[in-house]
N, C-alpha and C. Protein backbone atom coordinates (compact mmCIF):
# COMPACT_ATOMS: atom_id res chain seq x y z
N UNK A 1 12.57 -2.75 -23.60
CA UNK A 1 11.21 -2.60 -23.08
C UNK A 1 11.28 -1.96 -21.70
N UNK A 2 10.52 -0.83 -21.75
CA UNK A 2 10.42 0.11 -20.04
C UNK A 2 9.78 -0.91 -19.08
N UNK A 3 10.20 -0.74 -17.61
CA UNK A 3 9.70 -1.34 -17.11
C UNK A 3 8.21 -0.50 -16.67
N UNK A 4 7.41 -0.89 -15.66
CA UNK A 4 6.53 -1.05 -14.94
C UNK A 4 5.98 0.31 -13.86
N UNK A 5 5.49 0.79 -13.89
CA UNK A 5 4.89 1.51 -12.66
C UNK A 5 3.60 1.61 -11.94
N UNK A 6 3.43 2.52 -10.69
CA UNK A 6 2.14 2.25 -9.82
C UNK A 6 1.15 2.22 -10.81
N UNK A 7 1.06 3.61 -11.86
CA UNK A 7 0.14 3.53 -11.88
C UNK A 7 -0.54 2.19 -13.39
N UNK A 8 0.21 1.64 -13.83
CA UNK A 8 0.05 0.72 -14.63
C UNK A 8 -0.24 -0.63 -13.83
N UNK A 9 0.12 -0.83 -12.48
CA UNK A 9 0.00 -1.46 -11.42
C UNK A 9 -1.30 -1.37 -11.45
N UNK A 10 -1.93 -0.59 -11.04
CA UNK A 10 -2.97 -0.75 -10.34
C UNK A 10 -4.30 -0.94 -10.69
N UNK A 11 -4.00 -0.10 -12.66
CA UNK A 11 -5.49 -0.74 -13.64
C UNK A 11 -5.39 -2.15 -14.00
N UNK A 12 -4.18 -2.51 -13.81
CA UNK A 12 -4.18 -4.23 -13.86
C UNK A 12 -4.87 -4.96 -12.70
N UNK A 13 -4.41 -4.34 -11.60
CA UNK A 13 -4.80 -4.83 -10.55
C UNK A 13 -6.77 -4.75 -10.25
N UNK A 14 -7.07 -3.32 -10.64
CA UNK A 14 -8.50 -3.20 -10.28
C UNK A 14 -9.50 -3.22 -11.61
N UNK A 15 -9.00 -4.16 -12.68
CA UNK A 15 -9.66 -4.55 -13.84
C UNK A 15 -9.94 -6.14 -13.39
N UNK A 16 -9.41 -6.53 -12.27
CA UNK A 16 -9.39 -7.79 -11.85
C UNK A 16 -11.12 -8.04 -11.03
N UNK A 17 -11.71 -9.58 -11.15
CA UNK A 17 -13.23 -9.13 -10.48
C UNK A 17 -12.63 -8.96 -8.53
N UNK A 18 -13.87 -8.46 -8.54
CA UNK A 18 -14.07 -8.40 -6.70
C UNK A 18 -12.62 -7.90 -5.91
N UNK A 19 -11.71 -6.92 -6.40
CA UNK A 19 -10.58 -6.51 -5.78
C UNK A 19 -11.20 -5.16 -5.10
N UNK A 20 -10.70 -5.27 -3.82
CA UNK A 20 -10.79 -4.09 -2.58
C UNK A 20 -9.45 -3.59 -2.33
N UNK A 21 -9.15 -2.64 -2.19
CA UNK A 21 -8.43 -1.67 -1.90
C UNK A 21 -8.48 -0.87 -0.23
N UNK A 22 -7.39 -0.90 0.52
CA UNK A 22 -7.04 -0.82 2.00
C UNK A 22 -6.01 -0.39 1.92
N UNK A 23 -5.98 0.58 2.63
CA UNK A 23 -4.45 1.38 3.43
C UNK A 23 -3.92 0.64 4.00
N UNK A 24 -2.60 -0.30 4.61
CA UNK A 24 -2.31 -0.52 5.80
C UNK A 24 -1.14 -0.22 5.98
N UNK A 25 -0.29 0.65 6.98
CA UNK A 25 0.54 0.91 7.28
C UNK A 25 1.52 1.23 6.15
N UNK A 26 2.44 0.88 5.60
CA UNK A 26 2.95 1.99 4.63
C UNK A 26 3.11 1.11 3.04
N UNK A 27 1.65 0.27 3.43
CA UNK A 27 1.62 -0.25 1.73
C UNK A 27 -0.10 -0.09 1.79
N UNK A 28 -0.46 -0.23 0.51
CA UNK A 28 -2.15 -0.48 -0.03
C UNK A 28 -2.07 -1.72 -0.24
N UNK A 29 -3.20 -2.47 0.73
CA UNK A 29 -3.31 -3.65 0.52
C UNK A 29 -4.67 -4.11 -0.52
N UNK A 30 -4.32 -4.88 -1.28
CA UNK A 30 -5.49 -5.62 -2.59
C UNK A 30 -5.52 -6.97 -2.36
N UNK A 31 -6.85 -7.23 -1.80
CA UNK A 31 -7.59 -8.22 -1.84
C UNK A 31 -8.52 -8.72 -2.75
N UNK A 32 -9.03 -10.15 -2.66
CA UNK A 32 -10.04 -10.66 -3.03
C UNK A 32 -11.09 -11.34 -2.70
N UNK A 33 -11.89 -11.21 -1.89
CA UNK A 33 -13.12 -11.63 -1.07
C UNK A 33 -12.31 -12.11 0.45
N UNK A 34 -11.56 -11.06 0.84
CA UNK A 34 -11.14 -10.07 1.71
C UNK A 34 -9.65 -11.58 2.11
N UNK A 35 -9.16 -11.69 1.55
CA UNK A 35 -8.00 -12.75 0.97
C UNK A 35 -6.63 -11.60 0.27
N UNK A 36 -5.68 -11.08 0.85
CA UNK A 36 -4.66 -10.92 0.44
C UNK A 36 -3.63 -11.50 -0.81
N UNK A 37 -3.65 -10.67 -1.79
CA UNK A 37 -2.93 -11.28 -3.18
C UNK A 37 -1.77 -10.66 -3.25
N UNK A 38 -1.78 -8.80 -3.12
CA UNK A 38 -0.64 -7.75 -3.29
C UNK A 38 -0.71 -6.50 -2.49
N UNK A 39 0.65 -6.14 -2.27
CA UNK A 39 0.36 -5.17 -1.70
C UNK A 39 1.20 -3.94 -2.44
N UNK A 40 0.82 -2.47 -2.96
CA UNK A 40 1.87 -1.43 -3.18
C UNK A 40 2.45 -0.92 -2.06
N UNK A 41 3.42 -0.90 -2.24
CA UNK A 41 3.96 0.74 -1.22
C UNK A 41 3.67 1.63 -1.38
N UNK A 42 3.77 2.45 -0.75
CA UNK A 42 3.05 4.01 -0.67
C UNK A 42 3.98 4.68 -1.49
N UNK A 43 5.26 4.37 -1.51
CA UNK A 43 6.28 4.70 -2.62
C UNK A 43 5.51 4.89 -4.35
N UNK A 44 5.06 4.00 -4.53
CA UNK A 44 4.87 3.28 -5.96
C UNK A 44 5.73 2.69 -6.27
N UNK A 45 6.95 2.55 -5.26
CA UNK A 45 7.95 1.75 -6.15
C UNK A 45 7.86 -0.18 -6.22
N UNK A 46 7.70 -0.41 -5.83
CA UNK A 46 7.45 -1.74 -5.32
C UNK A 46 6.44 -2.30 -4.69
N UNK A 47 6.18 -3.50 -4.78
CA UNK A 47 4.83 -3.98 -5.09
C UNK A 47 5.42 -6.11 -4.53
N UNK A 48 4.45 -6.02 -3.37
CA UNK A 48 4.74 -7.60 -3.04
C UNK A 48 3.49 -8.68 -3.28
N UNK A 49 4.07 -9.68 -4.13
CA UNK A 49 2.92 -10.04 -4.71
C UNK A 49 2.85 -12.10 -4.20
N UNK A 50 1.72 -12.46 -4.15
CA UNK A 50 1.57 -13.77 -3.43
C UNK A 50 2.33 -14.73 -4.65
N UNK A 51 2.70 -15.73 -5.24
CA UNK A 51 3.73 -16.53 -5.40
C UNK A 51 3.64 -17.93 -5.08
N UNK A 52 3.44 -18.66 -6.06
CA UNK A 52 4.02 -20.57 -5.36
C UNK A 52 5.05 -20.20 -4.78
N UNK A 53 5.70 -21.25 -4.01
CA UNK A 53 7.16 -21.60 -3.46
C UNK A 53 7.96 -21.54 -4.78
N UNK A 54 7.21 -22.26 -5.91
CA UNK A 54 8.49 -22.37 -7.26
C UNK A 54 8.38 -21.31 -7.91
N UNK A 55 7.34 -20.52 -7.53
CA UNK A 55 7.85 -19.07 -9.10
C UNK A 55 8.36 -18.53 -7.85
N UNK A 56 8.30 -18.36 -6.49
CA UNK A 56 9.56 -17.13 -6.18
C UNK A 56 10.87 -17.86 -6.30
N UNK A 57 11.16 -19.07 -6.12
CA UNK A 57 12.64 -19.07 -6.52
C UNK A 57 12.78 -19.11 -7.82
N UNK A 58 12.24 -19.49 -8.70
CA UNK A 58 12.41 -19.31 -10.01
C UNK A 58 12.52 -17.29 -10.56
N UNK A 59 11.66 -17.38 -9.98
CA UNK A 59 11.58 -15.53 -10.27
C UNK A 59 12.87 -14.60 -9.95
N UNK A 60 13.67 -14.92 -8.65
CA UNK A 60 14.27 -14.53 -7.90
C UNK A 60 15.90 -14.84 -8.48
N UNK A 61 15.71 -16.01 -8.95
CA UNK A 61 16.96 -16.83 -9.73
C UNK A 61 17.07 -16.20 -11.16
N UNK A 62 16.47 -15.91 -11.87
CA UNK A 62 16.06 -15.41 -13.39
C UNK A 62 16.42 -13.77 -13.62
N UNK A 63 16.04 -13.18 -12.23
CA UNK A 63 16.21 -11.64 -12.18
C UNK A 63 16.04 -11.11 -10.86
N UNK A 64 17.62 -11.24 -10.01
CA UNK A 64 17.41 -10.70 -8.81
C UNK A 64 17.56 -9.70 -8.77
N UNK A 65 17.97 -8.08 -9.82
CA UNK A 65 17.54 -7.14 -9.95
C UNK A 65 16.17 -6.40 -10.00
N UNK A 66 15.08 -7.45 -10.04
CA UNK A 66 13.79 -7.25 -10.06
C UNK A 66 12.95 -7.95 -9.16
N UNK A 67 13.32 -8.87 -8.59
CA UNK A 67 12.56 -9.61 -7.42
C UNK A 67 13.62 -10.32 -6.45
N UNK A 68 12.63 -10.36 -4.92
CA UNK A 68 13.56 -10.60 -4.12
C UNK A 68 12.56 -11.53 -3.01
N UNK A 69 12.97 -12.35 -2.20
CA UNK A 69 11.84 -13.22 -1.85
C UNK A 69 11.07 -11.98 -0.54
N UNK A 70 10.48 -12.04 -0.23
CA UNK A 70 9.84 -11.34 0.79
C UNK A 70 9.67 -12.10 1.76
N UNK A 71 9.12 -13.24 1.90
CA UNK A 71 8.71 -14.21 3.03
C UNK A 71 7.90 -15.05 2.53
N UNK A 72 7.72 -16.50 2.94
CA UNK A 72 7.38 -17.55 2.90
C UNK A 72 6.44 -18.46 3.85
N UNK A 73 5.36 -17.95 3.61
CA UNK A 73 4.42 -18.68 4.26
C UNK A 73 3.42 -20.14 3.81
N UNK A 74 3.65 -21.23 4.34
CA UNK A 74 2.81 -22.27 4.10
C UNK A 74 3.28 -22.67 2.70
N UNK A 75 2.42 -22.98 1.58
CA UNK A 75 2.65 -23.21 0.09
C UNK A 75 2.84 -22.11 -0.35
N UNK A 76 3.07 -20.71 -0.02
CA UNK A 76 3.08 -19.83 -0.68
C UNK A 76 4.33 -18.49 -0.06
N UNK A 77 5.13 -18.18 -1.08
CA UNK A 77 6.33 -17.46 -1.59
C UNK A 77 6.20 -15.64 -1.69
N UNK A 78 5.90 -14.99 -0.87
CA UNK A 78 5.93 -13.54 -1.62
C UNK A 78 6.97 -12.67 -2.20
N UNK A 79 7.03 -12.27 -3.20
CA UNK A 79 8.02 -11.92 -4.09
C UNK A 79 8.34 -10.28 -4.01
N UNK A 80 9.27 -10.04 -3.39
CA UNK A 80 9.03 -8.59 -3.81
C UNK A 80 9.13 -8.00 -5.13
N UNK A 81 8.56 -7.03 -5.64
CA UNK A 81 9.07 -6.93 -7.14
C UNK A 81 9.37 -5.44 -7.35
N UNK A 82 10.51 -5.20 -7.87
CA UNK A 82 10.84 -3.15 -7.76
C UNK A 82 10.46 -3.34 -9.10
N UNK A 83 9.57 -2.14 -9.36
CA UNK A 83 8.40 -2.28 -10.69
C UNK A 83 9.00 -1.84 -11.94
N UNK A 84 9.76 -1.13 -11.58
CA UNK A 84 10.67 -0.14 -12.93
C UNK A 84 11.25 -1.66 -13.32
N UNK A 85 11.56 -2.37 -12.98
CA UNK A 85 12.77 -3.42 -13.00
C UNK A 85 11.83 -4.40 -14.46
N UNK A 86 10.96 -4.25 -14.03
CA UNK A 86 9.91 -5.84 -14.56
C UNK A 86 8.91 -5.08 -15.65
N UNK A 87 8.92 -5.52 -17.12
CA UNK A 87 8.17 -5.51 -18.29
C UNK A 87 6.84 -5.41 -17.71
N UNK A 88 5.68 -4.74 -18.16
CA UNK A 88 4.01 -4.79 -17.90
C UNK A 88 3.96 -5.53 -18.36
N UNK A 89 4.06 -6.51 -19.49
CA UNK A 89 2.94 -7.62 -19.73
C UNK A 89 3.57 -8.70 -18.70
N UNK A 90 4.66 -9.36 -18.20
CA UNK A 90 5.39 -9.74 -17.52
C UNK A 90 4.72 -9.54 -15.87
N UNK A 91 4.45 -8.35 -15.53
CA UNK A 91 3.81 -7.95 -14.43
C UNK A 91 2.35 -8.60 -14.34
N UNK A 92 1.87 -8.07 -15.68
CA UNK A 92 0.52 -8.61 -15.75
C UNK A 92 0.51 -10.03 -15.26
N UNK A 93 0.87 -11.02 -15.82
CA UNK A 93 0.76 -12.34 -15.35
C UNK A 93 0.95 -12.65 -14.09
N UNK A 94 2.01 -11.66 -13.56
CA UNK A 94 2.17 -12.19 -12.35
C UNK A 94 0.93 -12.33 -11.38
N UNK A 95 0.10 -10.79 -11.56
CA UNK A 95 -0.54 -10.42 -10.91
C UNK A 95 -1.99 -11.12 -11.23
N UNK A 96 -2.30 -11.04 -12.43
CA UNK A 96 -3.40 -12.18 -12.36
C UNK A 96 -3.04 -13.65 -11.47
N UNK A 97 -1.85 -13.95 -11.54
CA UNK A 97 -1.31 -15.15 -11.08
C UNK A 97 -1.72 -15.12 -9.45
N UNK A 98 -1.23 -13.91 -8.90
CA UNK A 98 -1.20 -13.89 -7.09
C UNK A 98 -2.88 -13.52 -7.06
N UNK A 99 -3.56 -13.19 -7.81
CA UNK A 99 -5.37 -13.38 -7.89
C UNK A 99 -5.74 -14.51 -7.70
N UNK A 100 -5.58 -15.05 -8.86
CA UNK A 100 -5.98 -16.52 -8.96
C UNK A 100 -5.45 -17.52 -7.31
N UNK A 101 -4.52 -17.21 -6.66
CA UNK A 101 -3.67 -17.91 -5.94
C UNK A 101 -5.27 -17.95 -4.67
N UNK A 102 -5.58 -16.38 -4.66
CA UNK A 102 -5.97 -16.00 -3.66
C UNK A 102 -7.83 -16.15 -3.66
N UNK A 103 -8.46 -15.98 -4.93
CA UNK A 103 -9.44 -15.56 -5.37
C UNK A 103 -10.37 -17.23 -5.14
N UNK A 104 -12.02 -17.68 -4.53
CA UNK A 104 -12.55 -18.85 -5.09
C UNK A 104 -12.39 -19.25 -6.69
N UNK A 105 -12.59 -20.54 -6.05
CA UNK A 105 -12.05 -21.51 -7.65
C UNK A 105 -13.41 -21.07 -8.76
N UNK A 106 -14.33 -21.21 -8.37
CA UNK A 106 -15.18 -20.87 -9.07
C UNK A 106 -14.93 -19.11 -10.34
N UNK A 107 -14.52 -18.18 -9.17
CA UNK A 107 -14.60 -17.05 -9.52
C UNK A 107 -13.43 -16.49 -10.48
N UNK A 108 -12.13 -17.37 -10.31
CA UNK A 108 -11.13 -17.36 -10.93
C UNK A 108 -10.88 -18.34 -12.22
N UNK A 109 -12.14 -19.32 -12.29
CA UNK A 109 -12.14 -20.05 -13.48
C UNK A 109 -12.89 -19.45 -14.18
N UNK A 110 -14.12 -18.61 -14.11
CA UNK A 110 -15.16 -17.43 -15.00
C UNK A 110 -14.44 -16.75 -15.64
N UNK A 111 -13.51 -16.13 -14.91
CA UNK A 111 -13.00 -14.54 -15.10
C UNK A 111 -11.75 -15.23 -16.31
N UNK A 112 -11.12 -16.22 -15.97
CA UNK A 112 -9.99 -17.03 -16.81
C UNK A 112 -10.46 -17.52 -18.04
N UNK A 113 -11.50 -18.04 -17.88
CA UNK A 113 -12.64 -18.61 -19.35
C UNK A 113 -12.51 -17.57 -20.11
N UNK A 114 -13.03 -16.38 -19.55
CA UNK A 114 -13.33 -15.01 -20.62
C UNK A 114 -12.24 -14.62 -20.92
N UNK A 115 -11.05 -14.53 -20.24
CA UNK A 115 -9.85 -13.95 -21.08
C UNK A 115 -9.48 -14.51 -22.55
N UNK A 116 -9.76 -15.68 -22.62
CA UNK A 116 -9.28 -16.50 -23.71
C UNK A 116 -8.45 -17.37 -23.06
């Protein structure tokens, strides 16, 4: 299975509700009611995404060819992830995952209902 790229990145990312899109310095930052979830590099290659404490070491332990911890703030783990490395549906979860992390409870239980 191929891995992952920007631009498969990013219809995942902006099929998501209420995500904004920002330049900052040499990544695009994606928010959610102005709450940080992920950011791309300007590369496309890599992509840092928000994380419990237990999926980045779990993530990191499983496939350190594909993720690497980024930094650790409070309850929460950012993962780096080099995108070629990591399956899309695999990605997908993640990234709904660092949404949900970031997104009101309300707005992330709607949007979760309707997926199935």
């Amino acid at each position: 299975m191929g891995g992952a790229d920007a631009e498969a990145f990013q219809r995942m990312v902006m099929d998501l509700p209420e995500v904004e899109e920002r330049e900052h310095a040499n990544w695009v930052s994606l928010k959610v009611r102005g709450k940080g979830f992920c950011y791309l590099a300007q590369d496309g290659q890599e992509v840092l995404l928000k994380a419990t404490r237990e999926e980045q070491e779990a993530l990191v332990a499983e496939n350190p060819a594909a993720y690497e911890v980024a930094y650790t703030s409070g309850r929460f783990g950012w993962v780096k992830v080099r995108l070629a490395e990591v399956p899309v549906d695999e990605l997908e979860e993640l990234v709904v995952e660092a949404w949900r992390l970031s997104a009101p409870k309300r707005l992330a239980v709607a949007y979760l209902a309707g997926r199935g």
